[in-house]
PDB file of N, CA and C in Angstrom:
ATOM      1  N   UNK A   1      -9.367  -2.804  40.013  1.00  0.00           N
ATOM      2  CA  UNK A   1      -9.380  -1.880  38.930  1.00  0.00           C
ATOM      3  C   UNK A   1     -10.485  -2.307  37.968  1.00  0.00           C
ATOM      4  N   UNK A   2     -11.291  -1.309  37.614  1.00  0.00           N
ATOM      5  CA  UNK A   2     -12.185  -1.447  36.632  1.00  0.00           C
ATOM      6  C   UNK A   2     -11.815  -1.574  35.590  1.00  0.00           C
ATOM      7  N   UNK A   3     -11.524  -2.301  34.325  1.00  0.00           N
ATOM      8  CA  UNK A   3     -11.796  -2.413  33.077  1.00  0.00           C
ATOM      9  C   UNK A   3     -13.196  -2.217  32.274  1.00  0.00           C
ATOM     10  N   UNK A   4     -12.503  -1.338  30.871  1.00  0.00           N
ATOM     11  CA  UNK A   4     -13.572  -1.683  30.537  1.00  0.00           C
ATOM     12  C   UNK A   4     -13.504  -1.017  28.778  1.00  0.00           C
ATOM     13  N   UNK A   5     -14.470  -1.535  27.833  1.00  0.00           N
ATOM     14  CA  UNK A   5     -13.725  -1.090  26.283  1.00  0.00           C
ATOM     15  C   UNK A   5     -13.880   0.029  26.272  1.00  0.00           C
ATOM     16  N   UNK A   6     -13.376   1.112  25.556  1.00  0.00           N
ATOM     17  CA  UNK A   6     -13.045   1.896  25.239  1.00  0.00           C
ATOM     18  C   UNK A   6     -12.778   2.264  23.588  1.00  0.00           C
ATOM     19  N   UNK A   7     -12.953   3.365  22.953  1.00  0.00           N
ATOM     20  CA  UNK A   7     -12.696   3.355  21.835  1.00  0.00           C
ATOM     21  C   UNK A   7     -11.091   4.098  21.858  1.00  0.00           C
ATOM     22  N   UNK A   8     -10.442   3.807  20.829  1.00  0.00           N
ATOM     23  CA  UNK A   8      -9.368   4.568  20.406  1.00  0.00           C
ATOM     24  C   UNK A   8      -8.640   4.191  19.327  1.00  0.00           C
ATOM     25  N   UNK A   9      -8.103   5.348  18.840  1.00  0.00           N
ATOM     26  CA  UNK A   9      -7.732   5.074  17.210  1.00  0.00           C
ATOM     27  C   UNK A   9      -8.443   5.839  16.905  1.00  0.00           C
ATOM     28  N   UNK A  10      -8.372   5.366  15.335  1.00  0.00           N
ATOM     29  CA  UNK A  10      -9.501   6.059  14.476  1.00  0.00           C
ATOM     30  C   UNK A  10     -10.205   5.043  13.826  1.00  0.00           C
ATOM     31  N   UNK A  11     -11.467   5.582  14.051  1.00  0.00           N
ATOM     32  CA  UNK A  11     -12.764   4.694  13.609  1.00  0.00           C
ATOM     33  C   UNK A  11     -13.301   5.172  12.308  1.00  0.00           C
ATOM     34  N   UNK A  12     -12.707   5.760  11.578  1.00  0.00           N
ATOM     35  CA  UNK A  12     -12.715   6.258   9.562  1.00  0.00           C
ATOM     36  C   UNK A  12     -12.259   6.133   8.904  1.00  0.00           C
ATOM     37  N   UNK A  13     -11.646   6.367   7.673  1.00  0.00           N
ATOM     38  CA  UNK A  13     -10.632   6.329   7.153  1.00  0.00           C
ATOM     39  C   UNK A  13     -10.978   5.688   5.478  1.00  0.00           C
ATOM     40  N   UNK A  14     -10.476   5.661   4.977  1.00  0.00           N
ATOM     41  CA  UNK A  14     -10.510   5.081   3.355  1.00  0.00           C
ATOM     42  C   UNK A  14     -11.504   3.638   3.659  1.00  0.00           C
ATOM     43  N   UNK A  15     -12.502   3.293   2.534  1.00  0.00           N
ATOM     44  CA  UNK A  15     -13.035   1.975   2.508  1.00  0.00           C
ATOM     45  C   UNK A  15     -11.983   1.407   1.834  1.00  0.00           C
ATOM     46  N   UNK A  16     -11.961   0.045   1.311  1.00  0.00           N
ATOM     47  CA  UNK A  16     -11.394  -0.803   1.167  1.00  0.00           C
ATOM     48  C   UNK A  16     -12.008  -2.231   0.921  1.00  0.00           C
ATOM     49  N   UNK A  17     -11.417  -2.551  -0.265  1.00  0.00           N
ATOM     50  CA  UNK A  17     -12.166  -4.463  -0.517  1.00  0.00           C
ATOM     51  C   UNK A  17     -11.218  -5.521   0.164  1.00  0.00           C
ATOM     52  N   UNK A  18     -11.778  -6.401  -0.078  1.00  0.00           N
ATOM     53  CA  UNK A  18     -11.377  -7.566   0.850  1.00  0.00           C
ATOM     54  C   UNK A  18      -9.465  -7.662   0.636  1.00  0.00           C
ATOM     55  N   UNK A  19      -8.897  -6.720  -0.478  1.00  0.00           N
ATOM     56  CA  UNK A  19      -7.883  -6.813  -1.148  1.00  0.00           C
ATOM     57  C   UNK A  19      -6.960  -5.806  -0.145  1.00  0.00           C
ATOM     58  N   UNK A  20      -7.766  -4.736   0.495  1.00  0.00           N
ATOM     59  CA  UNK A  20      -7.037  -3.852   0.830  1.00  0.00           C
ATOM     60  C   UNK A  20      -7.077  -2.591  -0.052  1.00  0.00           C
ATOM     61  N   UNK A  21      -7.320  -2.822  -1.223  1.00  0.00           N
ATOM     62  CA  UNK A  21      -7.660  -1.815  -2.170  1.00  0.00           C
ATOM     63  C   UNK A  21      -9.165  -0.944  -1.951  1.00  0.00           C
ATOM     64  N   UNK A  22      -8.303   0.921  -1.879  1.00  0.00           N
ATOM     65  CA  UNK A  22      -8.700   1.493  -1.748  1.00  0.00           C
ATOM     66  C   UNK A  22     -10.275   1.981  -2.335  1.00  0.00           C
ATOM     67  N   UNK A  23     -11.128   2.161  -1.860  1.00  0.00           N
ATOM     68  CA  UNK A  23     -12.724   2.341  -2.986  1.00  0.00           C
ATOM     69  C   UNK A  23     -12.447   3.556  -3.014  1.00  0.00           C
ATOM     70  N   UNK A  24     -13.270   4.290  -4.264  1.00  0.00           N
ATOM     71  CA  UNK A  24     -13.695   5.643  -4.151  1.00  0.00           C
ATOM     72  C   UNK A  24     -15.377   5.686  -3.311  1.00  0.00           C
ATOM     73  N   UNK A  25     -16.062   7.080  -3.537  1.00  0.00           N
ATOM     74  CA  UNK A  25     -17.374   7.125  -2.989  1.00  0.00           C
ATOM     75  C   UNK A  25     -18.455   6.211  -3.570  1.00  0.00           C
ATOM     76  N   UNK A  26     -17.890   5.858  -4.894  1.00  0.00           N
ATOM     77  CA  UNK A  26     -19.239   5.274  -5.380  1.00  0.00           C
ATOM     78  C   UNK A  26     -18.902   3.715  -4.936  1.00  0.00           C
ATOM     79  N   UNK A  27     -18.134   3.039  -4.435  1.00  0.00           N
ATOM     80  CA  UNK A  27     -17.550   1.764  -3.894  1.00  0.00           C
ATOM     81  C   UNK A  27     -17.156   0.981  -4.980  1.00  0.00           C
ATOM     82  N   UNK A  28     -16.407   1.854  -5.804  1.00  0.00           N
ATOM     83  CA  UNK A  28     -14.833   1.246  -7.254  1.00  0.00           C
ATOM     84  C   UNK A  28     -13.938   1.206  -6.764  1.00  0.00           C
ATOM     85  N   UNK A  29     -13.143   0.068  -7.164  1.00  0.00           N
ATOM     86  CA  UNK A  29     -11.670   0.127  -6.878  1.00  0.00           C
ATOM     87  C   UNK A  29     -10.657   1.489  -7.224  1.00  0.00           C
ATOM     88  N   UNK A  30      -9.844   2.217  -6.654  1.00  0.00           N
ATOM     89  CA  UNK A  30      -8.847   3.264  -7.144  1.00  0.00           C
ATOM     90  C   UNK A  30      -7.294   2.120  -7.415  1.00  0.00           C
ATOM     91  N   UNK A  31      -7.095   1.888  -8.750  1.00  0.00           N
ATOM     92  CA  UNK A  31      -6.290   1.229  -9.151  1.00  0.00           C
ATOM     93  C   UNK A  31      -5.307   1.499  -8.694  1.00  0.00           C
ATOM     94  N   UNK A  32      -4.156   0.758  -8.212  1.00  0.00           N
ATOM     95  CA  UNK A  32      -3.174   0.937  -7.163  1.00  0.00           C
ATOM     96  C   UNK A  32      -3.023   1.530  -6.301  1.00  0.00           C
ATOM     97  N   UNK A  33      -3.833   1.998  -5.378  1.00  0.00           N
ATOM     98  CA  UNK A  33      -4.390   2.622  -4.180  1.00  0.00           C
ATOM     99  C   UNK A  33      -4.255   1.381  -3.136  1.00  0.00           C
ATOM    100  N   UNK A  34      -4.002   1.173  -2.108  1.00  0.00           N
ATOM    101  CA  UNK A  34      -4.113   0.451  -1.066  1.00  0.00           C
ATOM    102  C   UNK A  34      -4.092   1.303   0.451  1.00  0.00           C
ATOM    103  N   UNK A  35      -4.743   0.832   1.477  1.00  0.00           N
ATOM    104  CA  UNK A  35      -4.871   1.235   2.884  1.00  0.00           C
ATOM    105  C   UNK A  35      -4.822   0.075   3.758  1.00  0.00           C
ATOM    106  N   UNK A  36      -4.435   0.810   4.412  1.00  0.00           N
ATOM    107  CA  UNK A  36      -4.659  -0.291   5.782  1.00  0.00           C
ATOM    108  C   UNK A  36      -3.791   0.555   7.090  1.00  0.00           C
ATOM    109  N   UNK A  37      -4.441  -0.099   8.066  1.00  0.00           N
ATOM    110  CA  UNK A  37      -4.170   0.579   9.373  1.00  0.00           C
ATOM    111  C   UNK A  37      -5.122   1.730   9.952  1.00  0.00           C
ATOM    112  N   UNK A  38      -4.131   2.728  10.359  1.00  0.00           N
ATOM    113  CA  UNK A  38      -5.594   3.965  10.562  1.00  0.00           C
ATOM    114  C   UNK A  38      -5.630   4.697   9.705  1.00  0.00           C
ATOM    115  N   UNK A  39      -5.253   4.326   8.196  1.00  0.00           N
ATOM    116  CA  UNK A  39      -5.025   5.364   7.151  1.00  0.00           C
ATOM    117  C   UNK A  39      -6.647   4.959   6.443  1.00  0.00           C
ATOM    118  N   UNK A  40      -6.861   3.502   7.040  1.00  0.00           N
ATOM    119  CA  UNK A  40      -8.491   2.857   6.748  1.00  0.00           C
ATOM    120  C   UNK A  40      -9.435   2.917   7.347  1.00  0.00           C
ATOM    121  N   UNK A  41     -10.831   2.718   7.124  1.00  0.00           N
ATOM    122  CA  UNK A  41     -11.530   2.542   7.916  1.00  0.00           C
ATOM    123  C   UNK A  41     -11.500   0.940   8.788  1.00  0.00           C
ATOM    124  N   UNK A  42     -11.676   0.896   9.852  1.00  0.00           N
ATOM    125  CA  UNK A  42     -11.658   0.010  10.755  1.00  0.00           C
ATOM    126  C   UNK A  42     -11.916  -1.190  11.006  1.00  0.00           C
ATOM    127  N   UNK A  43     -11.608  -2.524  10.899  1.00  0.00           N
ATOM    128  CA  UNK A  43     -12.374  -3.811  10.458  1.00  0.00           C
ATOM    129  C   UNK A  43     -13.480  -3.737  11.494  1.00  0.00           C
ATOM    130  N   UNK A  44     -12.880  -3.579  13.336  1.00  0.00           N
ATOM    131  CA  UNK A  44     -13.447  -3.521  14.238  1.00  0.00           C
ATOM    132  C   UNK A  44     -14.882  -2.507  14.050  1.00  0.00           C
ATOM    133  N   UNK A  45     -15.068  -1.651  13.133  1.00  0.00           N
ATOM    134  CA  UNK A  45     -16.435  -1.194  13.286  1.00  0.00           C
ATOM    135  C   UNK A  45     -16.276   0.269  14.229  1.00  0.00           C
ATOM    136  N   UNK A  46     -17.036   0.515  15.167  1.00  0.00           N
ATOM    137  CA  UNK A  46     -16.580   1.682  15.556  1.00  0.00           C
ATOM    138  C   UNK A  46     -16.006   1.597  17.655  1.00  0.00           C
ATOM    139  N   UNK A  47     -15.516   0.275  17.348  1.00  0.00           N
ATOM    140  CA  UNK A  47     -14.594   0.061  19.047  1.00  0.00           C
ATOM    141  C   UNK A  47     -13.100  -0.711  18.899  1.00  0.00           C
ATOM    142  N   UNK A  48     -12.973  -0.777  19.776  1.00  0.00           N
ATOM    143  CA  UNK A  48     -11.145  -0.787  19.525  1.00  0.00           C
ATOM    144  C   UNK A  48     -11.377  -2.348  20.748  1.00  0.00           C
ATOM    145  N   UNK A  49     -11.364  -3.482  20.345  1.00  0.00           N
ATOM    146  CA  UNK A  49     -11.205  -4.611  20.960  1.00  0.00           C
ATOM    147  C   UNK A  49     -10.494  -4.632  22.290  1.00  0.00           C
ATOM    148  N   UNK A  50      -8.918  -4.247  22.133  1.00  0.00           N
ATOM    149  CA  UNK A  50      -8.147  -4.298  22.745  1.00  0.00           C
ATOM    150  C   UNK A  50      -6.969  -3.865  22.579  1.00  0.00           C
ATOM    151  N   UNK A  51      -5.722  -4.079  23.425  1.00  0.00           N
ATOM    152  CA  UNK A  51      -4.559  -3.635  23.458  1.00  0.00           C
ATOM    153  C   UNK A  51      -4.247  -4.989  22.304  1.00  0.00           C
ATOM    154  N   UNK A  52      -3.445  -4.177  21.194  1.00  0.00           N
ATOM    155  CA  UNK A  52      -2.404  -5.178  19.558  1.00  0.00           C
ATOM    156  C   UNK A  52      -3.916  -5.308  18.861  1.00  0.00           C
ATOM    157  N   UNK A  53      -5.017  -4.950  18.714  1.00  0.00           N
ATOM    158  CA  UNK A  53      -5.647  -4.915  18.131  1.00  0.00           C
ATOM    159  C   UNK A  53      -5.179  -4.340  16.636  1.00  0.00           C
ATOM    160  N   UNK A  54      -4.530  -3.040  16.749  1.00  0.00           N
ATOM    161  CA  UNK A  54      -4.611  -2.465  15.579  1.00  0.00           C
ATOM    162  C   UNK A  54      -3.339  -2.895  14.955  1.00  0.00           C
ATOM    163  N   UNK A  55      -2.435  -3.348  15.925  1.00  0.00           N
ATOM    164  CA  UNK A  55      -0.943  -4.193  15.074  1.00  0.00           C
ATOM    165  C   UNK A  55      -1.625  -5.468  14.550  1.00  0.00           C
ATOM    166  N   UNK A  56      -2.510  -5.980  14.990  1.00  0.00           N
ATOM    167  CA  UNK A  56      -2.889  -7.422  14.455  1.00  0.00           C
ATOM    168  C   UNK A  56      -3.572  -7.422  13.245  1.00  0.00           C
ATOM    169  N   UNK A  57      -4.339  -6.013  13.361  1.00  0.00           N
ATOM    170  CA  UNK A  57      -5.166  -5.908  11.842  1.00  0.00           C
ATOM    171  C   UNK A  57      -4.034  -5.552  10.856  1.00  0.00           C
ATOM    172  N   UNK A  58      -2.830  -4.619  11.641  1.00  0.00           N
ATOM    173  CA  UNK A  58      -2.215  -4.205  10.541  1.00  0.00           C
ATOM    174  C   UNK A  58      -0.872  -5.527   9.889  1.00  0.00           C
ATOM    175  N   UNK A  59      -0.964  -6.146  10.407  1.00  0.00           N
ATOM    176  CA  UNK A  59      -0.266  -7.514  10.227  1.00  0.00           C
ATOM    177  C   UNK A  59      -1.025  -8.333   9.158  1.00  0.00           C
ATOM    178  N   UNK A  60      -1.880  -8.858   9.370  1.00  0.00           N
ATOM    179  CA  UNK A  60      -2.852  -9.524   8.614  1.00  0.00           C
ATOM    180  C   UNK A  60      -3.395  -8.860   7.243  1.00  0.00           C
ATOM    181  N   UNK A  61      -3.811  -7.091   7.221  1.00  0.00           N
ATOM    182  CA  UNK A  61      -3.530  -6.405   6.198  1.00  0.00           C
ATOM    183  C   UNK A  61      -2.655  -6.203   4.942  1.00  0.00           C
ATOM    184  N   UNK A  62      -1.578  -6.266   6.024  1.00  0.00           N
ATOM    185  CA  UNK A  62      -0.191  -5.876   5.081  1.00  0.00           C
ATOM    186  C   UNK A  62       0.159  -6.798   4.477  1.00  0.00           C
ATOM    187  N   UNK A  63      -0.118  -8.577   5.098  1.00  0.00           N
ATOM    188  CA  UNK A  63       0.196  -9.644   4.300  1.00  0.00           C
ATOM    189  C   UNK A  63      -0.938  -9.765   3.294  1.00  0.00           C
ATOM    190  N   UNK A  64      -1.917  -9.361   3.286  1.00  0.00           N
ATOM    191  CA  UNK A  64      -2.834  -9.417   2.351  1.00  0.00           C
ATOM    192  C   UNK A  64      -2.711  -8.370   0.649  1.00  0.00           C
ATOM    193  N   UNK A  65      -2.336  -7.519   1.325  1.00  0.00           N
ATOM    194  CA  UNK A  65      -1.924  -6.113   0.306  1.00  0.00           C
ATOM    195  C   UNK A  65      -0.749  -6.318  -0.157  1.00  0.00           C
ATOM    196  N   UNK A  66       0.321  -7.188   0.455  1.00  0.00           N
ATOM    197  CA  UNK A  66       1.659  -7.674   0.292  1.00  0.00           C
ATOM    198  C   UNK A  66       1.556  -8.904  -1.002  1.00  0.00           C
ATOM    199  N   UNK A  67       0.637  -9.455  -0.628  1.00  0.00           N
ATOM    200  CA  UNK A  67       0.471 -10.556  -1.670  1.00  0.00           C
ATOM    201  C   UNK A  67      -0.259 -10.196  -2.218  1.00  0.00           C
ATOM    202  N   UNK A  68      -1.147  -9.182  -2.636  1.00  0.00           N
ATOM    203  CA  UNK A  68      -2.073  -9.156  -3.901  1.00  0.00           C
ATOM    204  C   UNK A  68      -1.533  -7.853  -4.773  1.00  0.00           C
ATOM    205  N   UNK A  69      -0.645  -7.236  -4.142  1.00  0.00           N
ATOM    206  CA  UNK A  69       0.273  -6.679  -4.896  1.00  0.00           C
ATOM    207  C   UNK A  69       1.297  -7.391  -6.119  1.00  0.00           C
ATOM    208  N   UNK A  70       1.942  -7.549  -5.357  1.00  0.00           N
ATOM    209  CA  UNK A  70       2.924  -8.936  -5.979  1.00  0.00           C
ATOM    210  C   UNK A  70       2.081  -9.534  -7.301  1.00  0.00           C
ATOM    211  N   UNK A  71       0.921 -10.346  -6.655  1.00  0.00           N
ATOM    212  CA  UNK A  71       0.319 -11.106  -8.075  1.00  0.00           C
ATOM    213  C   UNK A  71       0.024 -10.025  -9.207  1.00  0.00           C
ATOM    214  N   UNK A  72      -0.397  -8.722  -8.576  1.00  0.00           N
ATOM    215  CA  UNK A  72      -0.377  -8.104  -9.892  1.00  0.00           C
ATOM    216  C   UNK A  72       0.556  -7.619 -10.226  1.00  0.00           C
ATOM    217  N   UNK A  73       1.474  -7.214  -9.891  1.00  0.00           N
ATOM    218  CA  UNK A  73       2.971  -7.600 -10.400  1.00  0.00           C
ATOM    219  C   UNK A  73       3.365  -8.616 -11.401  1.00  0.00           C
ATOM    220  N   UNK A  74       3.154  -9.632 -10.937  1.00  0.00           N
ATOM    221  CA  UNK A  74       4.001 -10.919 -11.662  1.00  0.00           C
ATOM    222  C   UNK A  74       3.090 -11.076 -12.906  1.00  0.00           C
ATOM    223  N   UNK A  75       1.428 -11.063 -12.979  1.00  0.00           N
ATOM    224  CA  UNK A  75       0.515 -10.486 -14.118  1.00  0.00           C
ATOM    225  C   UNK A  75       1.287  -9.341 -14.977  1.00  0.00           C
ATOM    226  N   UNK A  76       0.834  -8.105 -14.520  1.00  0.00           N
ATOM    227  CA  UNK A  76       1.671  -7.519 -15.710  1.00  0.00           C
ATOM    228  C   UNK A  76       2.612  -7.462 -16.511  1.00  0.00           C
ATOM    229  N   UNK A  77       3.827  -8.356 -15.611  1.00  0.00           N
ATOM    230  CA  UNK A  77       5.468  -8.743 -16.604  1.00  0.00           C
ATOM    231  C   UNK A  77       5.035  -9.658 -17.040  1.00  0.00           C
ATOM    232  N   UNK A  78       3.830 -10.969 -16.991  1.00  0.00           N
ATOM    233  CA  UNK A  78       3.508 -11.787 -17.836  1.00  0.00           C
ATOM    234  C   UNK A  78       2.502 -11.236 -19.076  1.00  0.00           C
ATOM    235  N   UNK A  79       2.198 -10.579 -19.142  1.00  0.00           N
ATOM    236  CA  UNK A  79       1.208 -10.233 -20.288  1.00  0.00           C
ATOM    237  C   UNK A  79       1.964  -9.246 -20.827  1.00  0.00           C
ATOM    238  N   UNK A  80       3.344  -8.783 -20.596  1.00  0.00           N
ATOM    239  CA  UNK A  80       4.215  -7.408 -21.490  1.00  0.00           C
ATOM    240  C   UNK A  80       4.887  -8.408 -22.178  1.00  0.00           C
TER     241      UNK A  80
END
């Protein structure tokens, strides 16, 4: 059997900073906006690695957006 990469998914989707937080067009943060998964654009670029590719990004994402949520959380009840 031939293998061989393939694209699939979606290769568009919302930009995003290293935070997970959503950019607008001009590349600003949209304050409490977050993406990740295929709701984002793609870490992979425009090919799909492999099979758990996109669970692995979305794993690693979500703990990222998971915790930088939170800190701004625990910021704002400290400065009220």
């Amino acid at each position: 059997m031939k293998i061989v990469l393939s694209d699939l998914g979606t290769c568009g989707g919302v930009m995003t900073d290293a935070h997970g937080r959503a950019l607008d067009t001009s590349g600003e943060v949209i304050e409490g906006l977050y993406a990740q998964g295929n709701t984002a654009a793609n870490i992979f670029g425009n090919v799909y690695p492999g099979a758990g590719a996109t669970i692995g990004q979305g794993l690693v994402f979500g703990t990222i957006i998971a915790t930088h949520a939170a800190q701004k959380a625990r910021d704002l009840v400290a400065s009220a």
